[in-house]
Structures are given as C-alpha cells and as structure tokens.
N, C-alpha and C. Protein backbone atom coordinates (compact mmCIF):
# COMPACT_ATOMS: atom_id res chain seq x y z
N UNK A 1 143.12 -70.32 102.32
CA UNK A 1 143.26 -71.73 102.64
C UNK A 1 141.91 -72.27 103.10
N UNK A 2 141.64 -73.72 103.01
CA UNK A 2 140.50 -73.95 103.24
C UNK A 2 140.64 -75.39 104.18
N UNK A 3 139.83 -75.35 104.76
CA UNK A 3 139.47 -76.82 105.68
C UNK A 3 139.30 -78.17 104.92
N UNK A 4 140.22 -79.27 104.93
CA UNK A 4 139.92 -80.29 105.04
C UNK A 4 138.68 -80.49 104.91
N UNK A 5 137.61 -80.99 105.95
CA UNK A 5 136.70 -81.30 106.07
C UNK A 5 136.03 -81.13 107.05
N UNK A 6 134.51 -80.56 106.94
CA UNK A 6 133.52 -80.07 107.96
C UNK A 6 132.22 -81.00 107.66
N UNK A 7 132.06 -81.51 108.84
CA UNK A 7 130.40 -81.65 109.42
C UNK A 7 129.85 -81.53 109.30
N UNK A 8 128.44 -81.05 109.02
CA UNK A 8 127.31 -80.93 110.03
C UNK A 8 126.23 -81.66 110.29
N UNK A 9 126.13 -81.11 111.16
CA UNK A 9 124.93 -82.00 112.26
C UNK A 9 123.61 -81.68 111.34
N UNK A 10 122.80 -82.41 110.45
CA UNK A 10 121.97 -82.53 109.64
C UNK A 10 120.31 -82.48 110.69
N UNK A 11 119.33 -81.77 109.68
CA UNK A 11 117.82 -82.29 110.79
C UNK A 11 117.30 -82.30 109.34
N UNK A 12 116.13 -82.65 109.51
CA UNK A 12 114.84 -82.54 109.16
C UNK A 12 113.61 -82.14 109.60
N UNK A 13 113.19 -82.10 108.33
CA UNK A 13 111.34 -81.02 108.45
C UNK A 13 110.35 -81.83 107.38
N UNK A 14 109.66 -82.05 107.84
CA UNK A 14 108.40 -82.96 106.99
C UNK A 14 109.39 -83.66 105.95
N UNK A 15 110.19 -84.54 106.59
CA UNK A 15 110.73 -85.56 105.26
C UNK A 15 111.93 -85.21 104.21
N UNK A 16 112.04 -83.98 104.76
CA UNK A 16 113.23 -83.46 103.53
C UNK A 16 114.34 -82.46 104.43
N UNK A 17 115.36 -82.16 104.20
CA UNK A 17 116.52 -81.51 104.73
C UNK A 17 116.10 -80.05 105.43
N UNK A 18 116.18 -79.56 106.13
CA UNK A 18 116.11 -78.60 106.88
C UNK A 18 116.77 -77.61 106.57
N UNK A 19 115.64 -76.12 106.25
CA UNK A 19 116.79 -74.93 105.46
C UNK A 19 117.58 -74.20 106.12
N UNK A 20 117.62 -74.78 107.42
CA UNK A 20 118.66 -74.17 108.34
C UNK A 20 119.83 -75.17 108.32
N UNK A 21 119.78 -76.66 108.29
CA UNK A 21 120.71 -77.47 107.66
C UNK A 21 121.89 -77.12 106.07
N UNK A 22 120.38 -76.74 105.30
CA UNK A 22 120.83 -76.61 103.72
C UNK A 22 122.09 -74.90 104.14
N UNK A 23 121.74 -74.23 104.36
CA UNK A 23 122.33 -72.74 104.96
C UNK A 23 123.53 -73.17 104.93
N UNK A 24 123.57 -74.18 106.14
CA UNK A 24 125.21 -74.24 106.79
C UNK A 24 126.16 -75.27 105.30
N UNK A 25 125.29 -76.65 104.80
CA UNK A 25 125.68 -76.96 103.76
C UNK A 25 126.39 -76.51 102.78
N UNK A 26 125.59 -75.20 102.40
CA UNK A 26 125.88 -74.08 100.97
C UNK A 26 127.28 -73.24 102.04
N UNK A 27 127.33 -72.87 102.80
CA UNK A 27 128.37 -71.67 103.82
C UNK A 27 129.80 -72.79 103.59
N UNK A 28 129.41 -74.28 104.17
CA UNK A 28 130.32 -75.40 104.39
C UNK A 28 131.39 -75.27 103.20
N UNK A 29 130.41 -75.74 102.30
CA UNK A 29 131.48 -75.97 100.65
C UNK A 29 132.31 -74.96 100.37
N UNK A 30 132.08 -73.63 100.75
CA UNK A 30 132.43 -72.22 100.42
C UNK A 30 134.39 -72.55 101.78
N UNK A 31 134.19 -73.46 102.77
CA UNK A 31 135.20 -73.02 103.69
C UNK A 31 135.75 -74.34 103.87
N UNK A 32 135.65 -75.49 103.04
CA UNK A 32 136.32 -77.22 102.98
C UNK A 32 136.49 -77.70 101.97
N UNK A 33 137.65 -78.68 101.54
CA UNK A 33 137.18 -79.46 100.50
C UNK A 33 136.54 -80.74 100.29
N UNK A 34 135.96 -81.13 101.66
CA UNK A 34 134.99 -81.95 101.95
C UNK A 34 133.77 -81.75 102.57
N UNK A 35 132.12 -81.68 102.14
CA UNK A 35 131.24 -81.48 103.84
C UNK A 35 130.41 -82.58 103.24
N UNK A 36 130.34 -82.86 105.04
CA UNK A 36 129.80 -84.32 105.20
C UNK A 36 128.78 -83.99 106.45
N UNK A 37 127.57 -84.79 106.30
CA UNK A 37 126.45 -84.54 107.33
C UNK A 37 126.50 -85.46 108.01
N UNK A 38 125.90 -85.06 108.81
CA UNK A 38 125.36 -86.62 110.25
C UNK A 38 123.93 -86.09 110.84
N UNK A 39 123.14 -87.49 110.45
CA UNK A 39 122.10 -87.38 110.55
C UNK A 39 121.36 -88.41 111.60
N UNK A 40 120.40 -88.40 112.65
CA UNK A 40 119.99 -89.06 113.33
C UNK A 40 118.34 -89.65 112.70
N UNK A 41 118.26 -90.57 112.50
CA UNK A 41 117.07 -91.06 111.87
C UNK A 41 117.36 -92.41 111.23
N UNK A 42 116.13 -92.73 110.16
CA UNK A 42 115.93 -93.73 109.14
C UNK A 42 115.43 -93.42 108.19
N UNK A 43 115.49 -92.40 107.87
CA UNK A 43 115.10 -91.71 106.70
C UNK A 43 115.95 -90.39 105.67
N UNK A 44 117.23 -91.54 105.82
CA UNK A 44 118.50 -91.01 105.17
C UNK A 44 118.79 -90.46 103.90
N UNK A 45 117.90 -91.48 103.39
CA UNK A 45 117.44 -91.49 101.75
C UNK A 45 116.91 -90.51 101.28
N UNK A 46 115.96 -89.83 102.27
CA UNK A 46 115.19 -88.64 101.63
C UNK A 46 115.86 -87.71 101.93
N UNK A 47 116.60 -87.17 102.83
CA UNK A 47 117.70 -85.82 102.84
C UNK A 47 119.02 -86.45 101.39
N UNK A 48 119.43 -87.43 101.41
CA UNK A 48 120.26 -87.22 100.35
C UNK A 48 120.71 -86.36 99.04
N UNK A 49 119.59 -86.23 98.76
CA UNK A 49 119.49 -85.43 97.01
C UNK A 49 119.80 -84.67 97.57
N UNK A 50 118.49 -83.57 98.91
CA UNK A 50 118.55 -81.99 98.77
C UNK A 50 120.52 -81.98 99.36
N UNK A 51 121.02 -82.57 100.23
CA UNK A 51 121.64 -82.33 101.05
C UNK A 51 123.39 -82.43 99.59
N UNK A 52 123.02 -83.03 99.03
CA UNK A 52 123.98 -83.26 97.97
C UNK A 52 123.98 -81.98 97.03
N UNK A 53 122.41 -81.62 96.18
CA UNK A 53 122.55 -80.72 95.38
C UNK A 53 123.14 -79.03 96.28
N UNK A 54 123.13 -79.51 97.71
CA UNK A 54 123.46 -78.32 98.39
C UNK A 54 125.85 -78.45 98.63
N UNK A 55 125.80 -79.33 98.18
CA UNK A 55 127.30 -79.79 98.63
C UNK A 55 127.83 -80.80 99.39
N UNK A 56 127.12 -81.43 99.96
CA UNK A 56 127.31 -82.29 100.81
C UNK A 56 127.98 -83.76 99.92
N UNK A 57 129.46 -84.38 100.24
CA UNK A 57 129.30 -85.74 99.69
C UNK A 57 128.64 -87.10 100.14
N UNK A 58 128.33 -86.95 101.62
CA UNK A 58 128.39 -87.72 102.31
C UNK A 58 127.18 -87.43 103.38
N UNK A 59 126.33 -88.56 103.31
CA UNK A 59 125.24 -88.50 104.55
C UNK A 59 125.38 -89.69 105.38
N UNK A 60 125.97 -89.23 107.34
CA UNK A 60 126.02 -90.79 107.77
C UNK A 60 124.78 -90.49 108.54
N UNK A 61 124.38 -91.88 108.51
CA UNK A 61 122.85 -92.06 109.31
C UNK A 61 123.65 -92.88 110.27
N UNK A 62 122.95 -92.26 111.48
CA UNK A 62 123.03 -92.85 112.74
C UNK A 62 121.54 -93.43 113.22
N UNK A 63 120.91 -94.32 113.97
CA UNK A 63 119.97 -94.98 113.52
C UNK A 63 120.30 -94.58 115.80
N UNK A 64 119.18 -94.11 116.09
CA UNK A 64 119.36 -93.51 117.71
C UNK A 64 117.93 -94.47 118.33
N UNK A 65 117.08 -95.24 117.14
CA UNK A 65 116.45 -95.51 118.23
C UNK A 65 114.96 -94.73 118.93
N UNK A 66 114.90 -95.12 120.23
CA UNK A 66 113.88 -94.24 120.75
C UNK A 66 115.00 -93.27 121.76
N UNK A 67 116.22 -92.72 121.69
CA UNK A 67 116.74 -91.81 122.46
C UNK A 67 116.58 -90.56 121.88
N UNK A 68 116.88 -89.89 123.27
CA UNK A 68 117.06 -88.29 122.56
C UNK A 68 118.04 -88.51 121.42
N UNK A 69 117.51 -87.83 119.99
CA UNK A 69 118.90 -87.63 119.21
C UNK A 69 120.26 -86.43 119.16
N UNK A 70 119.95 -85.90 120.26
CA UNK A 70 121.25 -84.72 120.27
C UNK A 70 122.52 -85.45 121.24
N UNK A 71 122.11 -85.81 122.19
CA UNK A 71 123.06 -86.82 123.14
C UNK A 71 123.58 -87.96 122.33
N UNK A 72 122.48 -88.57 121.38
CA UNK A 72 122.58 -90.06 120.58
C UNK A 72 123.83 -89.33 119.53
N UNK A 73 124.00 -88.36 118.81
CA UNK A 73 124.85 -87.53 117.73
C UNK A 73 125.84 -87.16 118.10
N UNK A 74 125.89 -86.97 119.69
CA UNK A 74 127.46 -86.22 120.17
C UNK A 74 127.62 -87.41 120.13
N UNK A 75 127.20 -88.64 120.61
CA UNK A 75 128.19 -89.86 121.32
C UNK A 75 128.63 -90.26 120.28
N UNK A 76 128.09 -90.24 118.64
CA UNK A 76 128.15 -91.14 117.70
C UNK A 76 129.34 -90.61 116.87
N UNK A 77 129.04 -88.92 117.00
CA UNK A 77 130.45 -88.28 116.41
C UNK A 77 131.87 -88.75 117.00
N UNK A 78 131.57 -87.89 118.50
CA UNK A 78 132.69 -88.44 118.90
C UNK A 78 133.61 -90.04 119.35
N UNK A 79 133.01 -90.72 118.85
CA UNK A 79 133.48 -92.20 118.50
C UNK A 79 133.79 -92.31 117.10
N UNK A 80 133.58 -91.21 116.24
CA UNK A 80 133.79 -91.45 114.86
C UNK A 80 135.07 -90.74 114.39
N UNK A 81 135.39 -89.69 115.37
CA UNK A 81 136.23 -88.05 115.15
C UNK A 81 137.44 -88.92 114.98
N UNK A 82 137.94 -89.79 115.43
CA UNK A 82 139.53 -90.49 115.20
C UNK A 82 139.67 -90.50 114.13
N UNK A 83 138.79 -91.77 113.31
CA UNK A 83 138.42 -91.86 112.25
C UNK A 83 138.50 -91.51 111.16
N UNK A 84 137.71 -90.22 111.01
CA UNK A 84 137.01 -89.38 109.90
C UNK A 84 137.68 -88.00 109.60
N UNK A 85 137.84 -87.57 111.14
CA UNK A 85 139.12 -86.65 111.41
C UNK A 85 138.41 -85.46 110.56
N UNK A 86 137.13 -85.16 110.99
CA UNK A 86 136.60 -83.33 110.51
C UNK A 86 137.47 -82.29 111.35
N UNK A 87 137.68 -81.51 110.49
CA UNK A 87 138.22 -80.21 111.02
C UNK A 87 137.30 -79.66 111.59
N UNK A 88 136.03 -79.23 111.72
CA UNK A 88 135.23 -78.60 112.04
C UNK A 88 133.84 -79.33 111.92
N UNK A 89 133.11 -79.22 113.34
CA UNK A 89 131.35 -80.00 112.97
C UNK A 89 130.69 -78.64 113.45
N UNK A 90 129.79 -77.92 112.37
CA UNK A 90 128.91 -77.30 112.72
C UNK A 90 127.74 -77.61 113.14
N UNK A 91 126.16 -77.17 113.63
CA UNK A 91 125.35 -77.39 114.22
C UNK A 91 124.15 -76.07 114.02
N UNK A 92 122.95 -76.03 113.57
CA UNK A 92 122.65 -74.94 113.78
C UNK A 92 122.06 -75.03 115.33
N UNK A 93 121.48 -73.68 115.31
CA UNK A 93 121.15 -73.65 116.47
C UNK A 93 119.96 -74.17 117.63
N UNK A 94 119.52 -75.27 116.86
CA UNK A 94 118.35 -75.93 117.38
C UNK A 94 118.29 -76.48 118.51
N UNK A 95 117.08 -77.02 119.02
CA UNK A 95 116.98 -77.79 120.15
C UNK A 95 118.38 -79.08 120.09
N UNK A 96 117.71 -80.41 119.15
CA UNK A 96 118.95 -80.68 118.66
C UNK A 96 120.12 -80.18 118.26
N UNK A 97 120.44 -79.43 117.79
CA UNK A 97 121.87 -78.95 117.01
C UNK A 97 122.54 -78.64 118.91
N UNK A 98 121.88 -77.96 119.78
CA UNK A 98 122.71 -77.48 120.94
C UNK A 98 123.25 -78.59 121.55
N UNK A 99 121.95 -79.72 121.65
CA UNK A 99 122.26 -80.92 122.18
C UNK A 99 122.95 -81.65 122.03
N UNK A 100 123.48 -82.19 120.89
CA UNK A 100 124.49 -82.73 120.29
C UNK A 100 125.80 -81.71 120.66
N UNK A 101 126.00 -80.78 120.33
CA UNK A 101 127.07 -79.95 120.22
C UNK A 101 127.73 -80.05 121.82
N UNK A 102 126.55 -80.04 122.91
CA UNK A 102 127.12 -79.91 124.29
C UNK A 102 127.38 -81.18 124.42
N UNK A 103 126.69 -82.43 123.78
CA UNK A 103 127.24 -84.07 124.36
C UNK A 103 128.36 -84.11 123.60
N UNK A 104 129.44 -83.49 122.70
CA UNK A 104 130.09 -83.62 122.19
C UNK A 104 131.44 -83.37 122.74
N UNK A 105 130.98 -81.86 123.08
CA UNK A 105 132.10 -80.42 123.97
C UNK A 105 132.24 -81.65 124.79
N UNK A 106 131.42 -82.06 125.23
CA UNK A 106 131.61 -82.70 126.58
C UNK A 106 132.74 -83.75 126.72
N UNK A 107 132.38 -84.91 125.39
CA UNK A 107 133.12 -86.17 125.01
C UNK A 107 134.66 -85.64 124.80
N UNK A 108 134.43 -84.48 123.97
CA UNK A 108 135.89 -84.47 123.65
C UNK A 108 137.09 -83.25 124.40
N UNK A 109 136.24 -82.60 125.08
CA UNK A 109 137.31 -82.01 125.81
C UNK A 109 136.94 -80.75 124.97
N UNK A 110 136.18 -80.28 124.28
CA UNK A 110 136.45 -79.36 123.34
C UNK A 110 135.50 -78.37 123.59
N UNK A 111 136.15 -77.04 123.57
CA UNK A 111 135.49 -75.81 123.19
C UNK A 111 134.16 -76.09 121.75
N UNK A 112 133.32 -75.31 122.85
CA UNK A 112 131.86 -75.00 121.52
C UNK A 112 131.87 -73.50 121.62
N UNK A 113 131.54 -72.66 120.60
CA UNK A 113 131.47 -71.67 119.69
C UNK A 113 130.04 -71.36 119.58
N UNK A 114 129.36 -70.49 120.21
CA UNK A 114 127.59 -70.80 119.53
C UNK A 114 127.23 -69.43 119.59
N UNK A 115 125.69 -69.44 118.71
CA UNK A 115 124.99 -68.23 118.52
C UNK A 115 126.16 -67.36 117.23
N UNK A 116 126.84 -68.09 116.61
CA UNK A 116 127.18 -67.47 115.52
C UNK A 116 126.42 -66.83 114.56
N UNK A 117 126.90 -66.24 113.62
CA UNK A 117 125.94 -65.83 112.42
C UNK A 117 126.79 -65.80 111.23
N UNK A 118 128.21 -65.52 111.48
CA UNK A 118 129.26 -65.94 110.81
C UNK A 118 130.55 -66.86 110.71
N UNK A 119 130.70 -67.52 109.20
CA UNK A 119 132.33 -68.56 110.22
C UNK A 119 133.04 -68.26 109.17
N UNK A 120 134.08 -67.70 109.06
CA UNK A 120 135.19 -67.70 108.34
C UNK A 120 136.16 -68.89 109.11
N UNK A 121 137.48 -68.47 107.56
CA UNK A 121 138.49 -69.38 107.59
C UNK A 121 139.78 -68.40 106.78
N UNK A 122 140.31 -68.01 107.28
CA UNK A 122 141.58 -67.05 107.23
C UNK A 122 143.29 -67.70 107.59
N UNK A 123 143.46 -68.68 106.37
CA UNK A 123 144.91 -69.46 106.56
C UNK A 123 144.54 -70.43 107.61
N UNK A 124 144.95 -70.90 109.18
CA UNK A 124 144.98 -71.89 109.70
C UNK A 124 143.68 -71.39 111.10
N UNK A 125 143.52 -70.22 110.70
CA UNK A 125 142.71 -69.44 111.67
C UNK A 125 141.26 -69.97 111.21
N UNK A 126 140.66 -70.28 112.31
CA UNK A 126 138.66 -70.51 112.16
C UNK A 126 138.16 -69.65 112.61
N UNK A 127 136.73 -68.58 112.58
CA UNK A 127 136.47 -67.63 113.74
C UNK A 127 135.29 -67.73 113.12
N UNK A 128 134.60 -67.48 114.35
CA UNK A 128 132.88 -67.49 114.54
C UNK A 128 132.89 -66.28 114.90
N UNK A 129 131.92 -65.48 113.88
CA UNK A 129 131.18 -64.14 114.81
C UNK A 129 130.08 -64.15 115.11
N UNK A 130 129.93 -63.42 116.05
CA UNK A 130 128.75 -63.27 116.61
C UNK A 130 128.19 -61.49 117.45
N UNK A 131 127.11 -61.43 117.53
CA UNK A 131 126.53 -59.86 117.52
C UNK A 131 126.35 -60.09 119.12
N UNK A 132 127.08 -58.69 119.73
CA UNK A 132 126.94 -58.91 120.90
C UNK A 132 126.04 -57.27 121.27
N UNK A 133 126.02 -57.15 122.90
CA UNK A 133 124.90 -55.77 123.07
C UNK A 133 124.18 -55.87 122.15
N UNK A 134 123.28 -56.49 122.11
CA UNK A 134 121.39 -56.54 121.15
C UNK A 134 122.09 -56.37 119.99
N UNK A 135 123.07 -56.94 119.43
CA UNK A 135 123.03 -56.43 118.27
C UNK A 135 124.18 -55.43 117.90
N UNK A 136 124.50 -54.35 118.42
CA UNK A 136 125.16 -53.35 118.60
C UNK A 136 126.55 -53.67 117.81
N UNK A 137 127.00 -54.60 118.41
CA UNK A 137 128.52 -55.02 118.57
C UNK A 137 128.99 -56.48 117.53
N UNK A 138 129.36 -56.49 116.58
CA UNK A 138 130.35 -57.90 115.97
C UNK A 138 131.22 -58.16 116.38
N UNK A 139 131.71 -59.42 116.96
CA UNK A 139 132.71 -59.60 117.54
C UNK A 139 133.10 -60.95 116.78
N UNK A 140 134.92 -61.45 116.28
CA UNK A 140 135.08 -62.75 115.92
C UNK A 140 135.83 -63.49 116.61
N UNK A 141 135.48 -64.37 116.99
CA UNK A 141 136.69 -65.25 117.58
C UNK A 141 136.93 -66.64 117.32
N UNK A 142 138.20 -66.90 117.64
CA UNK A 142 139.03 -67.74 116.78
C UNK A 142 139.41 -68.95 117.75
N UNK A 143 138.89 -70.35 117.07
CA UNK A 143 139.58 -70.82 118.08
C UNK A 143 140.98 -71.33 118.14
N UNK A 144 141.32 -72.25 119.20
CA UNK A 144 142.41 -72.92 119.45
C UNK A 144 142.69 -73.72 119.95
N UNK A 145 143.66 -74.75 119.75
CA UNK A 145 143.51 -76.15 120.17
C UNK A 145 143.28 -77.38 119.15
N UNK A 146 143.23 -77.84 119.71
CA UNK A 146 143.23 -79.25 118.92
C UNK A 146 141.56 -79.55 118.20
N UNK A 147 141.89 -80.06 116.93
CA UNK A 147 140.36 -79.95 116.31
C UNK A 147 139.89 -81.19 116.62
N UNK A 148 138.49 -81.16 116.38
CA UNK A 148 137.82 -80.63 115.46
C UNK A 148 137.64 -79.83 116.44
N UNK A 149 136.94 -78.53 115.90
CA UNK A 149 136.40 -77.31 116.34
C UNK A 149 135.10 -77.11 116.44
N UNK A 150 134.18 -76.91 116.99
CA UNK A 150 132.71 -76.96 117.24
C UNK A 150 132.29 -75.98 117.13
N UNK A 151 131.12 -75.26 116.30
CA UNK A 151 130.48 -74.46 115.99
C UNK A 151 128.54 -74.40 116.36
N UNK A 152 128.31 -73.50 116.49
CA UNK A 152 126.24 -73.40 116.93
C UNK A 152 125.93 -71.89 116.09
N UNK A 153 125.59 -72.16 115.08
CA UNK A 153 125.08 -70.99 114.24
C UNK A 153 123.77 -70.89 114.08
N UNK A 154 123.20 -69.65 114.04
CA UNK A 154 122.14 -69.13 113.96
C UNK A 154 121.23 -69.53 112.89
N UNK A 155 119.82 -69.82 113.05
CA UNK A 155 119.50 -70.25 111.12
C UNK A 155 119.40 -68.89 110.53
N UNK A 156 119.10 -68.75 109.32
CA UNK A 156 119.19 -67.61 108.56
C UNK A 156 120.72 -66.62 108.61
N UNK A 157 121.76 -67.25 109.28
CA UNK A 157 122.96 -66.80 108.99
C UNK A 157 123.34 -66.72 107.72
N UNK A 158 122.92 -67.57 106.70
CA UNK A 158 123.79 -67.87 105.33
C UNK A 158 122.26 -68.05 104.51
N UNK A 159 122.96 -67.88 103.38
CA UNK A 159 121.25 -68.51 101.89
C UNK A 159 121.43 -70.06 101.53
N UNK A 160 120.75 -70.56 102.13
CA UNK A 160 120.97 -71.89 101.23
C UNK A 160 120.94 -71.81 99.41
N UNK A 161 121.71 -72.35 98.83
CA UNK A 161 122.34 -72.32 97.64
C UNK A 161 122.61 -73.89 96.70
N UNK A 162 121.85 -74.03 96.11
CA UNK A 162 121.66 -75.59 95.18
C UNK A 162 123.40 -75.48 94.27
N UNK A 163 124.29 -76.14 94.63
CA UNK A 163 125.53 -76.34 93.94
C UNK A 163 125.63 -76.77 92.58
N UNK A 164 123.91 -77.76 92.63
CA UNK A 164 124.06 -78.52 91.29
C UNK A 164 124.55 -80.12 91.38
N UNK A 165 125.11 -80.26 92.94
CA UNK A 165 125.85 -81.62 92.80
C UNK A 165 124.29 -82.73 93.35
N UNK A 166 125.18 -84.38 92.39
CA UNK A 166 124.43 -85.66 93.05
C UNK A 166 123.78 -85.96 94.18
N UNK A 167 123.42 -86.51 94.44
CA UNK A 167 122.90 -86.67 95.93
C UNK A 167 124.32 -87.17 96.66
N UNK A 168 123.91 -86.98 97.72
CA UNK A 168 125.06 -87.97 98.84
C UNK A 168 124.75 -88.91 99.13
N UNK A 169 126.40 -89.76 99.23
CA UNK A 169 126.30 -91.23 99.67
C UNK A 169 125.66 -91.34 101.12
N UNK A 170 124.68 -92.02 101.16
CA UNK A 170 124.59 -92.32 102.18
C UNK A 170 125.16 -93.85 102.88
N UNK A 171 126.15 -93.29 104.07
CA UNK A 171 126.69 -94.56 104.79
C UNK A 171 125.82 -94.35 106.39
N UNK A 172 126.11 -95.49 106.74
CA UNK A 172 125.89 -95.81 108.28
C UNK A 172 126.84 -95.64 109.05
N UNK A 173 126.16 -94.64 110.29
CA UNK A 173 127.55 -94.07 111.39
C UNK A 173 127.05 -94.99 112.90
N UNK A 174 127.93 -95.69 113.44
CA UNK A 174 127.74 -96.61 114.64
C UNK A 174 127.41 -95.49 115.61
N UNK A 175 126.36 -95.92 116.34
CA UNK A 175 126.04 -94.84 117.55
C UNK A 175 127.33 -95.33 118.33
N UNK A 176 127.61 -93.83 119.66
CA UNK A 176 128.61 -94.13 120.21
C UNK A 176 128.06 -94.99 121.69
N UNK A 177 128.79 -94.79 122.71
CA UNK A 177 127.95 -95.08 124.33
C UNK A 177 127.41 -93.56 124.80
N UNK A 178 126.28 -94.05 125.19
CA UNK A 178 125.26 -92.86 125.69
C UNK A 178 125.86 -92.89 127.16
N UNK A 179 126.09 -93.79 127.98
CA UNK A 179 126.05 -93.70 129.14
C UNK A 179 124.68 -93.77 129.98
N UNK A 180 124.37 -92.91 130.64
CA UNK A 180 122.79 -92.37 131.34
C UNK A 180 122.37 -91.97 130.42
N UNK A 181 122.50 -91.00 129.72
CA UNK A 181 121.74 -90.95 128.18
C UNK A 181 121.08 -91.65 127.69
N UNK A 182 120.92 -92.67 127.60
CA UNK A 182 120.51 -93.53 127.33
C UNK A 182 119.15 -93.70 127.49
N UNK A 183 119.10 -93.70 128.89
CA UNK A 183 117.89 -93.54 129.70
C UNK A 183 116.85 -92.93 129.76
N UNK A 184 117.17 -91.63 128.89
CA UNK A 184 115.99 -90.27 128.29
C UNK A 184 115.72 -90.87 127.19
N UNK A 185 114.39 -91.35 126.91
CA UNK A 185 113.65 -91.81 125.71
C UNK A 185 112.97 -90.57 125.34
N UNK A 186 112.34 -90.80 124.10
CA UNK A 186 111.26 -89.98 123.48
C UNK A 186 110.17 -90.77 123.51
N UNK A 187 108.82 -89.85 123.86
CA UNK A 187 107.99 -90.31 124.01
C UNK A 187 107.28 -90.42 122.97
C-alpha cells in the first residue's frame, strides 16, 4: 500500500535543487501517489524541472522574505496541512530541513522522526530507521497518531533518480504566522 501524498521540504544549491532534496524526491515517488515540495524562496522556477524530472508534481513557493526560512516553512505548512492533507512531510537533515521540521512538531502537536536513513511503508504502517550505537544497531520505528507524520533523513540515505517526468507546477503557498519568529531576520 502506498501513501496518498508526501512532502518535502525542498532547498537549494547554486540555483538548482539540492541532491539531498532530489534523494528524498526519487525515495518519495517509490512510497505515494502524490510528492509535492515546499520551497522557501523566489526562485521557484529554477528547482522546477530538476525537482519534476525527479517526481515531484508540484512545487509551492513560499516567498519568507528576510526571515529565517525553517520557522517561515513550519508556519506555512502547517496552515496549509488542513488543506492539502500530506500524509507525510519529509525534511532532510539540514540546518533548514531541522528547522522547519521542529516549527512544525511544534504547530501541530506532532511527533518528528529524525536522523533516519530509511522510510518504509508496510500497509497503514510508516517507519523510519535509523542506526543506533555508532552504527552497530538498525532500529525501525513506526509512527502513530494522527498524520501527517514528520520525518528528518540523512542526505545520502537514498540515490537520487531522474523519473523522466515534466517539470512541476509551480503554485504559491501563503506563509503561515511566525509569531516571535518573525523577529529573527537574516542578515
């Protein structure tokens, strides 16, 4: 069985999609029959193609401004999650990707999952593994509760993988309320 629809929290690197982005993209399609990115920027247009030929239908640009964009991405998701209704938003494990993921946990009441390296989908079951004792040990766990489900995976967990598909639509996602957030600019 496969997921509805998954997330992820999109970055960039000199102008084009991020291969720790593209990773989770190519892993995504393999476990939904929808993945859709969210991206913080104005430069939506240029992740489109890679982020499409990787699986993606859908790129929403959230437009953050001079704020931090990981706080600016949780607020914007979770004002969108009614909505859009993802089963799952992944994140890799970046400065951003954590940031967002914790302003999110936060908004919605929800368990985060991080330092994965793996995510299956087994019938109604989700589980993130992850290597515990240096390494030593795989462990999976599954969550529970009410979705969406939040994920923080490792880069180089998965191969990024060109599907072959169009670029993605790119739409516009309304930032949510930052709160004090707000208040942390980038310099």
């Amino acid at each position: 069985m496969t997921l509805n629809k998954i997330w992820i929290i999109a970055e960039s690197e000199e102008g084009k999609a991020a291969g720790h982005t593209l990773e989770l993209v190519t892993k995504a399609r393999e476990l939904a029959t929808t993945v859709e990115c969210v991206y913080a920027g104005k430069d939506g247009d240029a992740l489109a193609a890679d982020l499409g030929a990787h699986g993606a239908t859908t790129l929403h640009v959230v437009d953050v401004g001079d704020v931090l964009p990981g706080p600016a991405l949780g607020a914007a998701i979770a004002a969108a999650v009614e909505a859009h209704q993802p089963d799952l938003v992944i994140a890799s494990q970046s400065y951003d990707g954590r940031d967002a993921l914790a302003a999110l946990s936060a908004r919605l009441g929800a368990t985060v999952l991080t330092n994965g390296t793996a995510l299956t989908v087994d019938g109604d079951t989700v589980k993130v593994g992850t290597a515990i004792f240096g390494g030593n040990t795989l462990v999976d766990t599954a969550f529970s509760g009410a979705k969406p489900y939040l994920a923080g995976i490792r880069p180089k967990s998965f191969v990024a993988e060109s599907s072959g598909g169009g670029a993605a639509a790119v739409a516009s996602l309304a930032g949510g309320d930052l709160g004090r957030a707000a208040e942390a600019k980038v310099l």
